[in-house]
C-alpha atoms as a PDB file:
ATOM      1  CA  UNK A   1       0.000   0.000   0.000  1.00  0.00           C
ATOM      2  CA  UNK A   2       3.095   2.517   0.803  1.00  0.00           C
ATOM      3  CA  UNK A   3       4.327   2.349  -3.019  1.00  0.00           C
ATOM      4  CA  UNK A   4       0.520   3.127  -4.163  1.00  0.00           C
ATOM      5  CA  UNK A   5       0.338   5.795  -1.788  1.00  0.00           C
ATOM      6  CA  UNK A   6       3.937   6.783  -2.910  1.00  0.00           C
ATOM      7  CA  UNK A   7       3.005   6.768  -6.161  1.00  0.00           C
ATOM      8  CA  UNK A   8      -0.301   8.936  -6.198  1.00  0.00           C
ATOM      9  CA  UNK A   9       1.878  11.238  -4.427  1.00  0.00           C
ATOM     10  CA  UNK A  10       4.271  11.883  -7.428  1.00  0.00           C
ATOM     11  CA  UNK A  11       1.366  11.784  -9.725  1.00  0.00           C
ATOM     12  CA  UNK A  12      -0.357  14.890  -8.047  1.00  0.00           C
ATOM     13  CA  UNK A  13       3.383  16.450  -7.410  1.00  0.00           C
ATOM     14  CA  UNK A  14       3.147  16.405 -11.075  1.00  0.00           C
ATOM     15  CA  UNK A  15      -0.532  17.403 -11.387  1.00  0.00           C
ATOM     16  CA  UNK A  16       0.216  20.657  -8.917  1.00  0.00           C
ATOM     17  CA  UNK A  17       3.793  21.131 -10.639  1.00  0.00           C
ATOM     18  CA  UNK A  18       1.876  21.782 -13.970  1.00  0.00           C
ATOM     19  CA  UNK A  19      -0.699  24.134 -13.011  1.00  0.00           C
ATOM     20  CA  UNK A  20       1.076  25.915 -10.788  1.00  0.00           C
ATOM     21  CA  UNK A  21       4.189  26.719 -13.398  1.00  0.00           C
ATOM     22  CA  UNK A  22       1.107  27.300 -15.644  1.00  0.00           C
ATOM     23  CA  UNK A  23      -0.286  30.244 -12.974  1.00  0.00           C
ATOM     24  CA  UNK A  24       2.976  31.214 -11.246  1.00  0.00           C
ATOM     25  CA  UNK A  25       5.263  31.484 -14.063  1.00  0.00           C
ATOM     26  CA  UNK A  26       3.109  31.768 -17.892  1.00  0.00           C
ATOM     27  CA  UNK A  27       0.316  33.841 -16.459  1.00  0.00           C
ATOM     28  CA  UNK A  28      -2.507  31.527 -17.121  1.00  0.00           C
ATOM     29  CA  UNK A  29      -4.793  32.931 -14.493  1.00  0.00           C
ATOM     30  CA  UNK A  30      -7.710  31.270 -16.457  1.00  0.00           C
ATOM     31  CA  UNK A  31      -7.215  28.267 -14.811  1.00  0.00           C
ATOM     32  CA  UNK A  32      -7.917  29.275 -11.632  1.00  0.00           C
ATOM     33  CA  UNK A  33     -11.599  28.792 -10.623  1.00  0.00           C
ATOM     34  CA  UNK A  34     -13.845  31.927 -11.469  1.00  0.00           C
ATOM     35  CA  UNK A  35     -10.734  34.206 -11.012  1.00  0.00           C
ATOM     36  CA  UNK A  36     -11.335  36.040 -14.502  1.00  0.00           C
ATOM     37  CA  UNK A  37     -14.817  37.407 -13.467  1.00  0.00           C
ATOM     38  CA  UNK A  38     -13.897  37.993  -9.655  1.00  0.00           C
ATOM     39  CA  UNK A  39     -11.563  40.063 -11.604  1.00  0.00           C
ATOM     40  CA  UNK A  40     -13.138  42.176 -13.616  1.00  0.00           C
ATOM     41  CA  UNK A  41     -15.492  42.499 -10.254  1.00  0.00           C
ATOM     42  CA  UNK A  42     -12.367  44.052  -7.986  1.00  0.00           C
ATOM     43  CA  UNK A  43     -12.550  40.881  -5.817  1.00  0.00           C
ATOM     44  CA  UNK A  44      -9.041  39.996  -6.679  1.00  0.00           C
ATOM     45  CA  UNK A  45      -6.068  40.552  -7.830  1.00  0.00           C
ATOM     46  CA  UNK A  46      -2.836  39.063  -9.975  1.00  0.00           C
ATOM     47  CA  UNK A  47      -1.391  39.203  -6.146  1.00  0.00           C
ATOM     48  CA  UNK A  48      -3.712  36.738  -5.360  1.00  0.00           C
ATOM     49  CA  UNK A  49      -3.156  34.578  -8.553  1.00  0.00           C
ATOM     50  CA  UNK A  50       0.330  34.257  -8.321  1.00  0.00           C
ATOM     51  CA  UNK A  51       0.077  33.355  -5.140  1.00  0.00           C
ATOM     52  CA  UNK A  52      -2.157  30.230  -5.672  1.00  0.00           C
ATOM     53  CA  UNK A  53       0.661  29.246  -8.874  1.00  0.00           C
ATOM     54  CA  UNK A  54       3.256  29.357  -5.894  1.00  0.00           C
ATOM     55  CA  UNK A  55       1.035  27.494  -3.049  1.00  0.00           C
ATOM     56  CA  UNK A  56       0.772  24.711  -5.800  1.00  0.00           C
ATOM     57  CA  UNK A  57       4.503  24.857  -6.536  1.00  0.00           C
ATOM     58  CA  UNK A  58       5.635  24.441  -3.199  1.00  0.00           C
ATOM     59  CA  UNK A  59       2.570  21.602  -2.700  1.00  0.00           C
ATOM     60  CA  UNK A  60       4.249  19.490  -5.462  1.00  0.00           C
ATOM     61  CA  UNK A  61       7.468  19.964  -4.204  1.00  0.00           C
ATOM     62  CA  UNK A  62       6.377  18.620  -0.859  1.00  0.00           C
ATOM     63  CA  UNK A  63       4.351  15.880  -2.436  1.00  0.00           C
ATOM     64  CA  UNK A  64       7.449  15.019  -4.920  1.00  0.00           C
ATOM     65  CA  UNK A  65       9.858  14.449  -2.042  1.00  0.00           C
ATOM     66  CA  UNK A  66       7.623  12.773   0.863  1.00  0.00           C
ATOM     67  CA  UNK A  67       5.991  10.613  -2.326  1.00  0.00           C
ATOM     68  CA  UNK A  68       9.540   9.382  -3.221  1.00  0.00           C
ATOM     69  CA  UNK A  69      10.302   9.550   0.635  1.00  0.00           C
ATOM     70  CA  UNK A  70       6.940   6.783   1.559  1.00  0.00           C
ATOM     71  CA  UNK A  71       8.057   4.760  -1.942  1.00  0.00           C
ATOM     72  CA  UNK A  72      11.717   3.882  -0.285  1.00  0.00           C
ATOM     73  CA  UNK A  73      10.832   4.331   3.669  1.00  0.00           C
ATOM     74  CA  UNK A  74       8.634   1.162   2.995  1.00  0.00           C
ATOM     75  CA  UNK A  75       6.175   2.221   5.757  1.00  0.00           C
ATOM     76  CA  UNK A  76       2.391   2.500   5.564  1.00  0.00           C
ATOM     77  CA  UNK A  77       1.910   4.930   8.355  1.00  0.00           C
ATOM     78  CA  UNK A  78       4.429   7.349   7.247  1.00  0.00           C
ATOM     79  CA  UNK A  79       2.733   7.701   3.726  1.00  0.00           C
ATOM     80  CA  UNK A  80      -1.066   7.863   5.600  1.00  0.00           C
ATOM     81  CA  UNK A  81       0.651  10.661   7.687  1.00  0.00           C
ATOM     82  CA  UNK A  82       2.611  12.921   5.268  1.00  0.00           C
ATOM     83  CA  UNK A  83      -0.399  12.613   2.683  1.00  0.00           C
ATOM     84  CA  UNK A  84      -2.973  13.679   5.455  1.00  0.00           C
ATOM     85  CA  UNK A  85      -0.335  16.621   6.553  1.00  0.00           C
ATOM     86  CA  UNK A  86      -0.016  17.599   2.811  1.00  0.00           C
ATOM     87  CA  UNK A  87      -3.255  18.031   2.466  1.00  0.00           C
ATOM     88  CA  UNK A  88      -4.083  19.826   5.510  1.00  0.00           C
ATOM     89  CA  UNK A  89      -1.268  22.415   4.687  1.00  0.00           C
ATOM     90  CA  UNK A  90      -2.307  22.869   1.262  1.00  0.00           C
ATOM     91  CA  UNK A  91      -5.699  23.510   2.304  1.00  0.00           C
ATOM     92  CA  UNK A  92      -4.618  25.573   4.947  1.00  0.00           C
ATOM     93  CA  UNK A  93      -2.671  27.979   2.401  1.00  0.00           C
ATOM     94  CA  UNK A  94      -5.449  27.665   0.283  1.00  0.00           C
ATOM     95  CA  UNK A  95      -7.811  29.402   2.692  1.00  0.00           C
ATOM     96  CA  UNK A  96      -4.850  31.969   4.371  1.00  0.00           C
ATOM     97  CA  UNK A  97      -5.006  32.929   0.820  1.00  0.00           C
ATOM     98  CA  UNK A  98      -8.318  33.778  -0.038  1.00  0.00           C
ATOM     99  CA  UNK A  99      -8.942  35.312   3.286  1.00  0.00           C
ATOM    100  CA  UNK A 100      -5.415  37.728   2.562  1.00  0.00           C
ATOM    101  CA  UNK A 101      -6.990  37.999  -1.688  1.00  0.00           C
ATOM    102  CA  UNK A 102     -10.574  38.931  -1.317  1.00  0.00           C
ATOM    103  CA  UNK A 103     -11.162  42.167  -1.314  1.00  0.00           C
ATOM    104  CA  UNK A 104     -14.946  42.996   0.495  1.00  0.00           C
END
């Protein structure tokens, strides 16, 4: 179970690495959920989008090492654990950011 868990790890470091060079680095703030017409409504900001390409660039950085980490370690509680803490912090971010990004 630690190499599936290992695995799906990688796969969504690669998943995150994607979209958030996409965001972070090409400018592709389209792919960010509703972020064209919050926009145009003075909701957001490119502040806020370059800050969700970086929160997924540093999530598939975490998820690349601790999914390589669980794959070698050989240990099905450290792969339950650093997938549940990766998630947590990237949802975490995800909501420090949209309280810090929305403008009222």
């Amino acid at each position: 179970m630690h190499v599936f868990l290992g695995i799906v790890m990688v796969l969504f470091a690669l998943f995150l690495g994607a979209i958030g060079y996409l965001i972070a680095m090409r400018g592709k703030y389209a792919l960010i959920n509703n972020f064209v017409m919050e926009r145009h409504a003075g909701k957001v900001d490119s502040k806020f989008a370059q800050r969700v390409g970086w929160i997924e660039l540093f999530g598939a950085v975490y998820f690349l090492l601790f999914g390589i980490l669980s794959i070698c370690i050989k240990s099905n509680p450290f792969a339950w654990i650093v997938l549940a803490i990766g998630v947590v912090l990237l949802a975490a971010a995800a909501v420090l950011n949209l309280m810090l990004g929305k403008h009222s």
